[in-house]
PDB file of N, CA and C in Angstrom:
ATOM      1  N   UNK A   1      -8.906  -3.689 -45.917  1.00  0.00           N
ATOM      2  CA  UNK A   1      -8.232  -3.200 -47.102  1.00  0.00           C
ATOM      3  C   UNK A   1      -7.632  -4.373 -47.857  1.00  0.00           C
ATOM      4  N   UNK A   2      -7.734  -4.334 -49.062  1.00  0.00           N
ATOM      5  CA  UNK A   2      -7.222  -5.363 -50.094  1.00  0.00           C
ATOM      6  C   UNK A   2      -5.661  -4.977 -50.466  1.00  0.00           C
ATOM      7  N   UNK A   3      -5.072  -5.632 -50.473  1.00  0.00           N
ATOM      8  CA  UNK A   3      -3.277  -5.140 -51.116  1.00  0.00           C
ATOM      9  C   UNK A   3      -2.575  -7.291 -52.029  1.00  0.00           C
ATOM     10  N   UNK A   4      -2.399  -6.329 -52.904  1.00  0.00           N
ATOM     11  CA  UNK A   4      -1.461  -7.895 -53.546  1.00  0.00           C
ATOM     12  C   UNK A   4       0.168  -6.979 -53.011  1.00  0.00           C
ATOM     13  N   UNK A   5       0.374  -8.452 -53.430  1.00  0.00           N
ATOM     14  CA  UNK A   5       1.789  -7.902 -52.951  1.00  0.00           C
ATOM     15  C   UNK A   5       2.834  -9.347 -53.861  1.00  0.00           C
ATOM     16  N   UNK A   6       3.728  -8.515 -54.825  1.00  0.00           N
ATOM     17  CA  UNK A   6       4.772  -9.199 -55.619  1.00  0.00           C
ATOM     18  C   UNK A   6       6.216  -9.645 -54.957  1.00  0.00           C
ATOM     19  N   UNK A   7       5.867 -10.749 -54.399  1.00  0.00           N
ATOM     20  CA  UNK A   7       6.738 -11.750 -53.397  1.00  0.00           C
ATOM     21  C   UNK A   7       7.730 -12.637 -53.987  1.00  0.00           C
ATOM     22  N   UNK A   8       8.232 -12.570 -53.291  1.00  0.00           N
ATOM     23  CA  UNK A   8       9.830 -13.855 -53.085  1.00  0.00           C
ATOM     24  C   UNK A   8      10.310 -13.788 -51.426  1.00  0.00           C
ATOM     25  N   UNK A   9       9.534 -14.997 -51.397  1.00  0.00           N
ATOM     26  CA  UNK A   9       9.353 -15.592 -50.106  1.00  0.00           C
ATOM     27  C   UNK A   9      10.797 -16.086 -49.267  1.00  0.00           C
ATOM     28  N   UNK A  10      12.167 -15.738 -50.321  1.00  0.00           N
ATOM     29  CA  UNK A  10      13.474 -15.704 -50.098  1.00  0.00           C
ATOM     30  C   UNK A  10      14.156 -14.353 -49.162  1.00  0.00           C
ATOM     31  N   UNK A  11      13.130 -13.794 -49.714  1.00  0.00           N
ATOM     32  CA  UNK A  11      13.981 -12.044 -49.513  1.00  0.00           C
ATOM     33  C   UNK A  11      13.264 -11.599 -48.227  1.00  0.00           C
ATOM     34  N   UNK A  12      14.173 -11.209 -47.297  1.00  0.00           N
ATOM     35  CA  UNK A  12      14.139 -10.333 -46.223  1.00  0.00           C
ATOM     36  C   UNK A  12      13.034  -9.479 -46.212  1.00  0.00           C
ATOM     37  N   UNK A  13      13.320  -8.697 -46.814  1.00  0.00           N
ATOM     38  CA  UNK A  13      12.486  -7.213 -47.236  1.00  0.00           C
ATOM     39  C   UNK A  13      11.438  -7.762 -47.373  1.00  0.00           C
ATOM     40  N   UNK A  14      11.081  -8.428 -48.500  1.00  0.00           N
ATOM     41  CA  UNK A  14       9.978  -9.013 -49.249  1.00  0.00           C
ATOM     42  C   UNK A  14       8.788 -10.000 -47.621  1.00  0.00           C
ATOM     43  N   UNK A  15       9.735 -10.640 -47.072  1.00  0.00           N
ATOM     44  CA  UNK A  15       8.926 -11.208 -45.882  1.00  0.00           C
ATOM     45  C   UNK A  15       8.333 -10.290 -44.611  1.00  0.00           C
ATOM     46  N   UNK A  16       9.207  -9.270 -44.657  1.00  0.00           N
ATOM     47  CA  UNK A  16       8.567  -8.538 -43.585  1.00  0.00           C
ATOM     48  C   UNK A  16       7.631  -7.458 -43.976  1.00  0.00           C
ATOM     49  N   UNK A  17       7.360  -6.634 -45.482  1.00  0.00           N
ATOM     50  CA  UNK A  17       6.235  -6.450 -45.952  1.00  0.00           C
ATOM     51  C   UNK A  17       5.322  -6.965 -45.909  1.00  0.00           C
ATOM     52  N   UNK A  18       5.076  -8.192 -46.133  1.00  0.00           N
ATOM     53  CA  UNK A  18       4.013  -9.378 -45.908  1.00  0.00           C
ATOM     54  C   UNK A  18       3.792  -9.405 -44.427  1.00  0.00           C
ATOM     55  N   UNK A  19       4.761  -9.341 -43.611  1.00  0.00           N
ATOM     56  CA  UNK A  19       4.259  -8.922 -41.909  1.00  0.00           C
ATOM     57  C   UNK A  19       3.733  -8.133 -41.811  1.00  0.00           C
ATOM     58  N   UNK A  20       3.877  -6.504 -42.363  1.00  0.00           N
ATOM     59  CA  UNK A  20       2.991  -5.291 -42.236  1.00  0.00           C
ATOM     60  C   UNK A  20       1.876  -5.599 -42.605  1.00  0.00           C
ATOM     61  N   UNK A  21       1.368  -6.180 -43.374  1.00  0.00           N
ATOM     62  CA  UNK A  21       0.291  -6.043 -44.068  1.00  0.00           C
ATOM     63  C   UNK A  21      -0.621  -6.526 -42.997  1.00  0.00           C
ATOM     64  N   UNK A  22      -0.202  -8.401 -42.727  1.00  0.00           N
ATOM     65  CA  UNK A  22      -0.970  -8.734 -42.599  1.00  0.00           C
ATOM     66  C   UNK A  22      -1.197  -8.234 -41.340  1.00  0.00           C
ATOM     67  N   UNK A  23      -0.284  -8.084 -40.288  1.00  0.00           N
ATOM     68  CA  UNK A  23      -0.446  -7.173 -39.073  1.00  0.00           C
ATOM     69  C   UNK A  23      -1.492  -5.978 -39.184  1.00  0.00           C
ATOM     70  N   UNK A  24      -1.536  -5.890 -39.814  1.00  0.00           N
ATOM     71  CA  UNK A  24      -2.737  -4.316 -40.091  1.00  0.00           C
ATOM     72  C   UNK A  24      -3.760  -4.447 -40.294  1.00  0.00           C
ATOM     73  N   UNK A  25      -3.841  -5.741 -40.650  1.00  0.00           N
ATOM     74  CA  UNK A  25      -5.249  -6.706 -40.889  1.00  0.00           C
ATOM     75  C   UNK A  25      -5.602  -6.630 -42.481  1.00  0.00           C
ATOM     76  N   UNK A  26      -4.610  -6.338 -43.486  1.00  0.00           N
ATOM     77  CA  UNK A  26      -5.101  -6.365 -45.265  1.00  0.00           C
ATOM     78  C   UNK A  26      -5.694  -7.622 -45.576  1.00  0.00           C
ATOM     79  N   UNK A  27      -6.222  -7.548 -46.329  1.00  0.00           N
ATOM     80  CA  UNK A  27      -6.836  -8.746 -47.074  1.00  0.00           C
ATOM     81  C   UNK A  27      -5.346  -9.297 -48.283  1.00  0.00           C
ATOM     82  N   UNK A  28      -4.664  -9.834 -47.925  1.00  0.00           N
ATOM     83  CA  UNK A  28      -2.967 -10.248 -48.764  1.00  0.00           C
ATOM     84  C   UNK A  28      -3.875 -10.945 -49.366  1.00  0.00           C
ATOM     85  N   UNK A  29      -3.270 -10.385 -51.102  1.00  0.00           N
ATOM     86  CA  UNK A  29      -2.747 -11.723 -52.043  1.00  0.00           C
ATOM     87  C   UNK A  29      -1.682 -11.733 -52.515  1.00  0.00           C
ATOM     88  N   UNK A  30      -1.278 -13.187 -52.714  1.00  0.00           N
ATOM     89  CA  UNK A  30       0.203 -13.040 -52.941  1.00  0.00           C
ATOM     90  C   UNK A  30       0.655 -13.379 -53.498  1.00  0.00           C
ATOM     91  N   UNK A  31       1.371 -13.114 -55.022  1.00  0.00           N
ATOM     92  CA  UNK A  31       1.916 -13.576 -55.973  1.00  0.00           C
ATOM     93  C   UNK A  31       3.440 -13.828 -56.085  1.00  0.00           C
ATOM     94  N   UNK A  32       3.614 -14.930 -56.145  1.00  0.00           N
ATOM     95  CA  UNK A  32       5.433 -15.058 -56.092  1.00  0.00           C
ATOM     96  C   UNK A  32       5.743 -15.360 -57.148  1.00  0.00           C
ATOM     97  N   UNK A  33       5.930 -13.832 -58.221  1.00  0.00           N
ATOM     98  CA  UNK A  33       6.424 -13.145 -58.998  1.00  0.00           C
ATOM     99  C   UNK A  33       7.565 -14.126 -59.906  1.00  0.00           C
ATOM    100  N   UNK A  34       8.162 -14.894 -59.054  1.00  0.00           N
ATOM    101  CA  UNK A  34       9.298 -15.349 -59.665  1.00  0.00           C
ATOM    102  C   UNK A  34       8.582 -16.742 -60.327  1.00  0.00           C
ATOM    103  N   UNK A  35       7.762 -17.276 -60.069  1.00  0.00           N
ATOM    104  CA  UNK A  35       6.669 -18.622 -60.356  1.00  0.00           C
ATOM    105  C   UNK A  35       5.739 -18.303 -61.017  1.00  0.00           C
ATOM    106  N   UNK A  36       4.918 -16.789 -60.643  1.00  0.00           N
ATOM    107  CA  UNK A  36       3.998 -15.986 -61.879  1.00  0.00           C
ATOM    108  C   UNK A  36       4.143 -14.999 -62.039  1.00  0.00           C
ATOM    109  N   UNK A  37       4.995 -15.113 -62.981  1.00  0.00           N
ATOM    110  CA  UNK A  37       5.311 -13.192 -63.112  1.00  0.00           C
ATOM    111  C   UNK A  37       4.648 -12.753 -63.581  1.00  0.00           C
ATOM    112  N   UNK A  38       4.121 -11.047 -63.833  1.00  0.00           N
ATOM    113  CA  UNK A  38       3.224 -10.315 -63.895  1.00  0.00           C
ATOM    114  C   UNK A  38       3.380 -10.110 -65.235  1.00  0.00           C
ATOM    115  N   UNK A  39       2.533  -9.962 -66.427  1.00  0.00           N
ATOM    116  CA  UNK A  39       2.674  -9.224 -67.630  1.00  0.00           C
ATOM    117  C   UNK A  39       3.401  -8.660 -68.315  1.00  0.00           C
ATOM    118  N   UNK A  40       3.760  -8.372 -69.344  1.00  0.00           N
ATOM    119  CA  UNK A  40       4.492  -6.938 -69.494  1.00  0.00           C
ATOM    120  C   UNK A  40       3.277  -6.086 -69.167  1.00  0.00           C
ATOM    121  N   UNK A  41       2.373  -5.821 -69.910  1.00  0.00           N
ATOM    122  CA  UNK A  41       1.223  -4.746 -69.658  1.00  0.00           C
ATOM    123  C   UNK A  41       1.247  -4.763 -67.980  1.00  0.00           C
ATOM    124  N   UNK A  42       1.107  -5.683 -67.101  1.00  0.00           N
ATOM    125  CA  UNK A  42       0.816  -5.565 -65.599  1.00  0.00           C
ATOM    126  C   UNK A  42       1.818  -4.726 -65.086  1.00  0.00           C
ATOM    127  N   UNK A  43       3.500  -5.208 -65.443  1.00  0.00           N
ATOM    128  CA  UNK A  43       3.900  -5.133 -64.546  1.00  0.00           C
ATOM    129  C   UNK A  43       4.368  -3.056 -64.901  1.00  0.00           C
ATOM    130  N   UNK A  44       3.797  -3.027 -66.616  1.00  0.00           N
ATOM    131  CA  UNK A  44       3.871  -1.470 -66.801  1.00  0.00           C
ATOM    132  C   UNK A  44       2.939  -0.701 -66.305  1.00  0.00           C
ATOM    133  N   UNK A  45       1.591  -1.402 -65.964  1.00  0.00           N
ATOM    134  CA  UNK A  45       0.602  -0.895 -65.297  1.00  0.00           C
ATOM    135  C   UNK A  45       0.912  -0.372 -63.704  1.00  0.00           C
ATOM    136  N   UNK A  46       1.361  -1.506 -63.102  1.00  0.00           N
ATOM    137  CA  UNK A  46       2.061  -1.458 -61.631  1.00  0.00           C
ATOM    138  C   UNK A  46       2.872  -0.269 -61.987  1.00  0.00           C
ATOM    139  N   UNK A  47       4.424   0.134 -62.548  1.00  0.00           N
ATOM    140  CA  UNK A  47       5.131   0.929 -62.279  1.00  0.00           C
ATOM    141  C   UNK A  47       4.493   2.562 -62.729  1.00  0.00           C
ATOM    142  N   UNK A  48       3.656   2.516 -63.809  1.00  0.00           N
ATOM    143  CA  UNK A  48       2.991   3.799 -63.696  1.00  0.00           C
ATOM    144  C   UNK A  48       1.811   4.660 -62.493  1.00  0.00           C
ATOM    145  N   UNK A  49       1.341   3.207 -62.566  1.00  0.00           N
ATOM    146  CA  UNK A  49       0.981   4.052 -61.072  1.00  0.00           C
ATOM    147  C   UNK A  49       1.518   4.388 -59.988  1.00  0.00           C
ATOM    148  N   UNK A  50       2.634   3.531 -59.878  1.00  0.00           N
ATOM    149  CA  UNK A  50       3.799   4.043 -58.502  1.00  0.00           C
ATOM    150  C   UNK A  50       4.318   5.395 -58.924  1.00  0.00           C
ATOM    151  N   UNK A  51       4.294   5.612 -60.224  1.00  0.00           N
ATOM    152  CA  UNK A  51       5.275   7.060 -60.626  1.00  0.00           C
ATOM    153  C   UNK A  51       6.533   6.806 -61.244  1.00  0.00           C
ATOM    154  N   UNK A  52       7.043   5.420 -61.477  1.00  0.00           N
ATOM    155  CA  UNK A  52       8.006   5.044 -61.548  1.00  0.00           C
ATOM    156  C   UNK A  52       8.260   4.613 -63.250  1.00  0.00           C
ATOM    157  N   UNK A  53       9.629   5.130 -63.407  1.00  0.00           N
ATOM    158  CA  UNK A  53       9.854   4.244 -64.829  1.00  0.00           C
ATOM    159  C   UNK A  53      10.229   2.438 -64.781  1.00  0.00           C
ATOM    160  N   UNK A  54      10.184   1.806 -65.733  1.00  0.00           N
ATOM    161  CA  UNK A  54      10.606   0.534 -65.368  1.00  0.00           C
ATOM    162  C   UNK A  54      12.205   0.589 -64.507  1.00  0.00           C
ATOM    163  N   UNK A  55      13.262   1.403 -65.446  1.00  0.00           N
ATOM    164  CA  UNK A  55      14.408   1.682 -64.511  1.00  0.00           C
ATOM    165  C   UNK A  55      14.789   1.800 -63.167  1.00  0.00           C
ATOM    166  N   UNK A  56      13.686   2.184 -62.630  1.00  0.00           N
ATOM    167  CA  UNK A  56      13.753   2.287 -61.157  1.00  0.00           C
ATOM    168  C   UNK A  56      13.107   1.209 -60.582  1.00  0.00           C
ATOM    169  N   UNK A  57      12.341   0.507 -61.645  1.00  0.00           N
ATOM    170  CA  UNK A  57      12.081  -1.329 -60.792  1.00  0.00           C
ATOM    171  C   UNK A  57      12.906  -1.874 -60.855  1.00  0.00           C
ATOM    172  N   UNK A  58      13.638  -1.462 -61.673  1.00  0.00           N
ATOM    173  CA  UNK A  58      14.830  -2.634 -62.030  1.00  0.00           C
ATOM    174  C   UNK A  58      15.830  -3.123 -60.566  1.00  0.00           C
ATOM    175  N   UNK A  59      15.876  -4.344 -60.363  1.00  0.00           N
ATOM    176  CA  UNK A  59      16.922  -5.144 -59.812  1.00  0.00           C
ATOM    177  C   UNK A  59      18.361  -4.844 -60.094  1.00  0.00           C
ATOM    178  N   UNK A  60      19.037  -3.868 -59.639  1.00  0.00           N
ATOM    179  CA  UNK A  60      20.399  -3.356 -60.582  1.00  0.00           C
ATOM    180  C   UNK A  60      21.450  -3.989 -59.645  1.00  0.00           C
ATOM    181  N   UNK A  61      20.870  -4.448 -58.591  1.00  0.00           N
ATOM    182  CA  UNK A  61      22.167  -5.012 -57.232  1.00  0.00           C
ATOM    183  C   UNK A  61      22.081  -6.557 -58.126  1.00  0.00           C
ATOM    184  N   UNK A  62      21.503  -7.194 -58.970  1.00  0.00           N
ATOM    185  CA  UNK A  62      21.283  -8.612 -59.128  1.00  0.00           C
ATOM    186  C   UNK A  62      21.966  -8.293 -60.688  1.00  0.00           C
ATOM    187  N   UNK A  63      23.251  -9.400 -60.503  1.00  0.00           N
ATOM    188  CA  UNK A  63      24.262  -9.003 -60.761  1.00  0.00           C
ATOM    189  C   UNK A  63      24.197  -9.795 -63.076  1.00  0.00           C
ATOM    190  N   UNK A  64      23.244  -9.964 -62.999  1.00  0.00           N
ATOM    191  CA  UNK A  64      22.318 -10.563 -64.422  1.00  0.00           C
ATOM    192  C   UNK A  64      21.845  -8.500 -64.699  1.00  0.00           C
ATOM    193  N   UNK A  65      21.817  -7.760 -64.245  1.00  0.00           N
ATOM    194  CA  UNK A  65      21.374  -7.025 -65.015  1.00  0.00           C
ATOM    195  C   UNK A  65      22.325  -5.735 -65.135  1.00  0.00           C
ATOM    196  N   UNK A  66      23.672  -6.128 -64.712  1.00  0.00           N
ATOM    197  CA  UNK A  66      24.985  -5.762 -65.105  1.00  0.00           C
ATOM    198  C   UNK A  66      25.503  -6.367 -65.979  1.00  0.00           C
ATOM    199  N   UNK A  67      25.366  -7.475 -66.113  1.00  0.00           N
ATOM    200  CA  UNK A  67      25.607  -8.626 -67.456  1.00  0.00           C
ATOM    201  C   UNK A  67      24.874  -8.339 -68.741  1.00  0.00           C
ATOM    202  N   UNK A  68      23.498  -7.982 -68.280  1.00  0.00           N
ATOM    203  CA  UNK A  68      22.913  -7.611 -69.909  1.00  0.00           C
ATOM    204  C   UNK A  68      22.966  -6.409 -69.920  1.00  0.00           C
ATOM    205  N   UNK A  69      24.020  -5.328 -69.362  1.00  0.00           N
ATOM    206  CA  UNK A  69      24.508  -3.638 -69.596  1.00  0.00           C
ATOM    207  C   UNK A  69      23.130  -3.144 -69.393  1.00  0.00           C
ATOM    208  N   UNK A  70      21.960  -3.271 -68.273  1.00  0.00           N
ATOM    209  CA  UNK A  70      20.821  -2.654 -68.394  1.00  0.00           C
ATOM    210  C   UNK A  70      21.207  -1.730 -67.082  1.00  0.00           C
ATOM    211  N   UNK A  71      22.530  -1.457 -66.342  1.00  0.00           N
ATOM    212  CA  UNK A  71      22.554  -0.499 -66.018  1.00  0.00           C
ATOM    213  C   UNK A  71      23.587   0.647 -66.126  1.00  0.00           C
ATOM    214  N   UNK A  72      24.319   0.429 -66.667  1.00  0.00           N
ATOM    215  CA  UNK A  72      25.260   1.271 -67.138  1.00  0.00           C
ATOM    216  C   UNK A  72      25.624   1.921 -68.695  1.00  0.00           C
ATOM    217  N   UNK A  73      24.573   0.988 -69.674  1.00  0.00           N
ATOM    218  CA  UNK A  73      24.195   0.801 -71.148  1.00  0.00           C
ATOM    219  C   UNK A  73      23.649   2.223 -71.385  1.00  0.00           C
ATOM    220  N   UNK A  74      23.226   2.353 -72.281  1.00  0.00           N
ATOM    221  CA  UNK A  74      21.684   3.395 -73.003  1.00  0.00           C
ATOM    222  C   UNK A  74      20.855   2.554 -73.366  1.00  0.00           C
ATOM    223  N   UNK A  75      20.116   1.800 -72.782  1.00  0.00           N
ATOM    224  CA  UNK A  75      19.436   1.166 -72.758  1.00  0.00           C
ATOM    225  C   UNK A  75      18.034   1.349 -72.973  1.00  0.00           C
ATOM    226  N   UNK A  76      17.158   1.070 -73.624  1.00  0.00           N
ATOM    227  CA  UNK A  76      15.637   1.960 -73.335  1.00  0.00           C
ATOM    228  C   UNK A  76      14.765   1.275 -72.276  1.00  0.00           C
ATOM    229  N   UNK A  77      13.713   1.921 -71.680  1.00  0.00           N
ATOM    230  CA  UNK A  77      12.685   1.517 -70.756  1.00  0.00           C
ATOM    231  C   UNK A  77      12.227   0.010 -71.496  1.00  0.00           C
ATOM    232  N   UNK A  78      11.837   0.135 -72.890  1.00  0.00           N
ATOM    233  CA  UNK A  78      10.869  -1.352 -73.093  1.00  0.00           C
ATOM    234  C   UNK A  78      12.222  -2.562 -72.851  1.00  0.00           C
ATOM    235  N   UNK A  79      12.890  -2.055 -73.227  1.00  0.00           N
ATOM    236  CA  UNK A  79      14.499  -3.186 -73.545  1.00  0.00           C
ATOM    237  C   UNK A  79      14.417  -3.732 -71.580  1.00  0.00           C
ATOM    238  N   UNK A  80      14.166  -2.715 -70.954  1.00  0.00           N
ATOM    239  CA  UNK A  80      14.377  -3.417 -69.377  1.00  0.00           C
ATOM    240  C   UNK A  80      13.001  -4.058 -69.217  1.00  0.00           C
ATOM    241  N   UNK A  81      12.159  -3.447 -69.399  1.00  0.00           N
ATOM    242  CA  UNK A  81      10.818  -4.273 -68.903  1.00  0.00           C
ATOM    243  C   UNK A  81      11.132  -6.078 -70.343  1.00  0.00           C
ATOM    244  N   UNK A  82      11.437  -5.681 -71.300  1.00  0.00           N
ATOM    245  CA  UNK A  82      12.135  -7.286 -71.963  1.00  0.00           C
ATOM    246  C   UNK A  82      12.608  -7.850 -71.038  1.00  0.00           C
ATOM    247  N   UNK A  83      13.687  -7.348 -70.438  1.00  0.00           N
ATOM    248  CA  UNK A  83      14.599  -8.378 -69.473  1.00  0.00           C
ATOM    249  C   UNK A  83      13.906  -9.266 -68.669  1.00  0.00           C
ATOM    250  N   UNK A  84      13.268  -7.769 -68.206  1.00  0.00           N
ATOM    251  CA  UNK A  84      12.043  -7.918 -66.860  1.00  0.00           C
ATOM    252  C   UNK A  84      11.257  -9.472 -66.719  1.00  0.00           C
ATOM    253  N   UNK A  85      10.572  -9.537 -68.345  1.00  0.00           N
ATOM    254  CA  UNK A  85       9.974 -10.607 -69.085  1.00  0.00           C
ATOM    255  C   UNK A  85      10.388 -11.976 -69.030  1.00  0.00           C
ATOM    256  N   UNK A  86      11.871 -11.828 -69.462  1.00  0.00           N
ATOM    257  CA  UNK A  86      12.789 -13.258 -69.352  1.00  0.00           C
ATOM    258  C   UNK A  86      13.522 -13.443 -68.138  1.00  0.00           C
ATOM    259  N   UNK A  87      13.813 -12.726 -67.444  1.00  0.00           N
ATOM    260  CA  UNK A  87      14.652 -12.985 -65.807  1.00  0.00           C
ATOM    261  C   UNK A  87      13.260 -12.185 -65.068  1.00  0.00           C
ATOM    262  N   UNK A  88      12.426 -12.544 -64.383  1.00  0.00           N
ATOM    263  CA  UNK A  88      12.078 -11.989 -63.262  1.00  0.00           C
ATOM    264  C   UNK A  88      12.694 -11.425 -62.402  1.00  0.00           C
ATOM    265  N   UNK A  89      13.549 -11.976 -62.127  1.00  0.00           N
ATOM    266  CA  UNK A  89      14.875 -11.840 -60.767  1.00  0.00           C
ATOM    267  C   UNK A  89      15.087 -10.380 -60.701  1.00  0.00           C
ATOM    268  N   UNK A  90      15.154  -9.921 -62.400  1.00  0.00           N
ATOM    269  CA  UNK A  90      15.308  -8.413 -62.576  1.00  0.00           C
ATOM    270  C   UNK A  90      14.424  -7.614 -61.801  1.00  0.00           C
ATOM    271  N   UNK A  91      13.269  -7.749 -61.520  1.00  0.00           N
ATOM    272  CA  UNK A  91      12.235  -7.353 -60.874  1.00  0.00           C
ATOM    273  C   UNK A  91      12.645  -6.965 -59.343  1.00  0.00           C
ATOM    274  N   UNK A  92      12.531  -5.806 -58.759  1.00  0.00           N
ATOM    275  CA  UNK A  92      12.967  -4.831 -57.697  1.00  0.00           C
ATOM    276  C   UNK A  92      11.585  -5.141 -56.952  1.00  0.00           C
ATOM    277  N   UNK A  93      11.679  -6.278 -55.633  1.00  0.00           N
ATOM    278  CA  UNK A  93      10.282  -6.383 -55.181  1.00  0.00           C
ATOM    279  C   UNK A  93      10.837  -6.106 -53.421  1.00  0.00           C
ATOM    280  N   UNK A  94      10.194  -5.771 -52.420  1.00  0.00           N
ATOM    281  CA  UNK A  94       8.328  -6.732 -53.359  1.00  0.00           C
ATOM    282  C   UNK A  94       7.590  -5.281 -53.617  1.00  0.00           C
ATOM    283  N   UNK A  95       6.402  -5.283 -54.505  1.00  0.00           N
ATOM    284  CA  UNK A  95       5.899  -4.650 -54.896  1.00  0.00           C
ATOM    285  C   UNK A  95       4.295  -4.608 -54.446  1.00  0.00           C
ATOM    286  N   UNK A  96       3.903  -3.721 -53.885  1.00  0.00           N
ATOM    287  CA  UNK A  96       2.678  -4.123 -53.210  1.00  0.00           C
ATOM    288  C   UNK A  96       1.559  -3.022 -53.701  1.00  0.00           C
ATOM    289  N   UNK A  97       0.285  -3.341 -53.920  1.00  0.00           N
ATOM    290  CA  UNK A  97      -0.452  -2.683 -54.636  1.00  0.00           C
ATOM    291  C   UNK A  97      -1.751  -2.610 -53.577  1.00  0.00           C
ATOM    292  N   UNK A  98      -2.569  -1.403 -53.468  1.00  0.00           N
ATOM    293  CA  UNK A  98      -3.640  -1.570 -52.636  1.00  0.00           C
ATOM    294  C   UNK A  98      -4.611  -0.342 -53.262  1.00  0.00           C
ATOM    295  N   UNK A  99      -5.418   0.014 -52.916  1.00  0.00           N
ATOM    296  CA  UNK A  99      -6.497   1.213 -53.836  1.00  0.00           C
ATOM    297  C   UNK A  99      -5.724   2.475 -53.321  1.00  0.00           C
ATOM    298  N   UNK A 100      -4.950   2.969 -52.438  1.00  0.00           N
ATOM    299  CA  UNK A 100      -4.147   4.149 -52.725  1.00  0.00           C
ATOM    300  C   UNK A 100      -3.004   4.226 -53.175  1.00  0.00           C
ATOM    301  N   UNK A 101      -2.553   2.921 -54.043  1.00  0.00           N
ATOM    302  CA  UNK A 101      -1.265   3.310 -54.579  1.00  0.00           C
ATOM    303  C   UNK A 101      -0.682   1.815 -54.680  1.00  0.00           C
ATOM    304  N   UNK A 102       0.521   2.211 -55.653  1.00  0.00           N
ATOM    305  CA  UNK A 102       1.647   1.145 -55.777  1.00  0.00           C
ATOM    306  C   UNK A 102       2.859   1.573 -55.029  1.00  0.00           C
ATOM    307  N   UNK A 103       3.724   1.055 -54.767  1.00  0.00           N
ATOM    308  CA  UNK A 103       4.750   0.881 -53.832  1.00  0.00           C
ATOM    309  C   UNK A 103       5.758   0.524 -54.517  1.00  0.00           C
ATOM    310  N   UNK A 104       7.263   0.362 -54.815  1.00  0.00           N
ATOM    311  CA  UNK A 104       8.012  -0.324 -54.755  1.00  0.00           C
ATOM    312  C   UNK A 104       8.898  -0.440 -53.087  1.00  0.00           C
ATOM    313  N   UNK A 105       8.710  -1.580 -52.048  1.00  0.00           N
ATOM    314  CA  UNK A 105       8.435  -1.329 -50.579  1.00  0.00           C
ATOM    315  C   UNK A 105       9.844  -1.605 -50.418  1.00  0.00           C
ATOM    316  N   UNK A 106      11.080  -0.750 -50.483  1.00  0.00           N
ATOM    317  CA  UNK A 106      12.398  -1.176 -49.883  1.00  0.00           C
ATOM    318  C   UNK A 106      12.604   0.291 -49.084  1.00  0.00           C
ATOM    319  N   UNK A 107      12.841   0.429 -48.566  1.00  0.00           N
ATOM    320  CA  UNK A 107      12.817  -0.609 -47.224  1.00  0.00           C
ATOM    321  C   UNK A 107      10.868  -0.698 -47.015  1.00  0.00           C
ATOM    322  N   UNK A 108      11.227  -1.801 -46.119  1.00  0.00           N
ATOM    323  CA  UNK A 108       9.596  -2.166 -45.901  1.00  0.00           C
ATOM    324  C   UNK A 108       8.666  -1.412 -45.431  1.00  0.00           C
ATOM    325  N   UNK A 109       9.133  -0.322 -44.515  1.00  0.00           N
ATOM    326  CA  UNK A 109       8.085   0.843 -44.002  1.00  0.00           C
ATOM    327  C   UNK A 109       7.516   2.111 -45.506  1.00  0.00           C
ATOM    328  N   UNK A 110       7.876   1.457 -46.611  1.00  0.00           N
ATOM    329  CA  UNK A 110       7.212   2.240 -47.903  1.00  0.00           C
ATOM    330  C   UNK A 110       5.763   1.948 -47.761  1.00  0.00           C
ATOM    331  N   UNK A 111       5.826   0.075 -47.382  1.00  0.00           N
ATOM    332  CA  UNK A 111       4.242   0.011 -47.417  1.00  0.00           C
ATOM    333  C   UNK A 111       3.136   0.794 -46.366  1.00  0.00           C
ATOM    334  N   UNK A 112       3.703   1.399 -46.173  1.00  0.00           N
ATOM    335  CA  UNK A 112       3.021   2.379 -44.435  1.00  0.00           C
ATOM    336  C   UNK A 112       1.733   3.327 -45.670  1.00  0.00           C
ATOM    337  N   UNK A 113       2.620   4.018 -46.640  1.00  0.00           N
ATOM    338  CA  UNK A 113       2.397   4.777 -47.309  1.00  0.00           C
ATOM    339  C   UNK A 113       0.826   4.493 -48.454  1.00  0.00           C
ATOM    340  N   UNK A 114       0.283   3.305 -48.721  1.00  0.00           N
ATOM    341  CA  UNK A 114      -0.707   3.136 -49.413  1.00  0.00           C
ATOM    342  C   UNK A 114      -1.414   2.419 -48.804  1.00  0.00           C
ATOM    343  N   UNK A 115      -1.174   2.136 -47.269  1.00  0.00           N
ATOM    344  CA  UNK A 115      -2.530   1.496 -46.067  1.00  0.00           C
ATOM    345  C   UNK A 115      -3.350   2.643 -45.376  1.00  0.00           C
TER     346      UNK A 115
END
């Protein structure tokens, strides 16, 4: 099975997703999101197929997106995927993609769900 997976090789969570995977035997690729971040179109592509609005990718514990009122504001969806654009950091990862689905994997046993 093929899965990318939207990494920061910093984060807890984010490293032991990358253990599931490869433990399961996926074919990982791995983009560290914060060095190449994904599109706007990608990364709206990614959250629609999870089911998700950008809001719920959003990074709201990372304390830059209390600063630009993107969680307590009226804020619109494109205005966060903007942020999204200029701070990556905003980005709620890791995010792992495989042919049954997108993920946003916190806690890490989400990725169970599209292997």
């Amino acid at each position: 099975m093929k899965a990318t997976i939207y990494h920061n090789p910093a984060c807890g969570t984010s490293r032991k997703t990358l253990e599931i995977l490869q433990h399961e035997g996926a074919d990982v690729t791995i983009v560290e999101y914060l060095k190449t971040p994904p599109s706007r179109e990608e990364l709206q592509r990614l959250y629609e197929r999870c089911g998700i609005a950008p809001r719920q990718g959003l990074r709201d514990k990372e304390a830059l997106a209390k600063d630009l009122d993107l969680i307590d504001g009226a804020v619109s969806e494109d205005a966060i995927l903007d942020a999204m654009m200029e701070n990556p950091i905003l980005i709620q990862r890791p995010i792992v993609e495989t042919e049954k689905g997108v993920r946003v994997c916190r806690p890490q046993e989400t990725v169970r769900e599209i292997l």
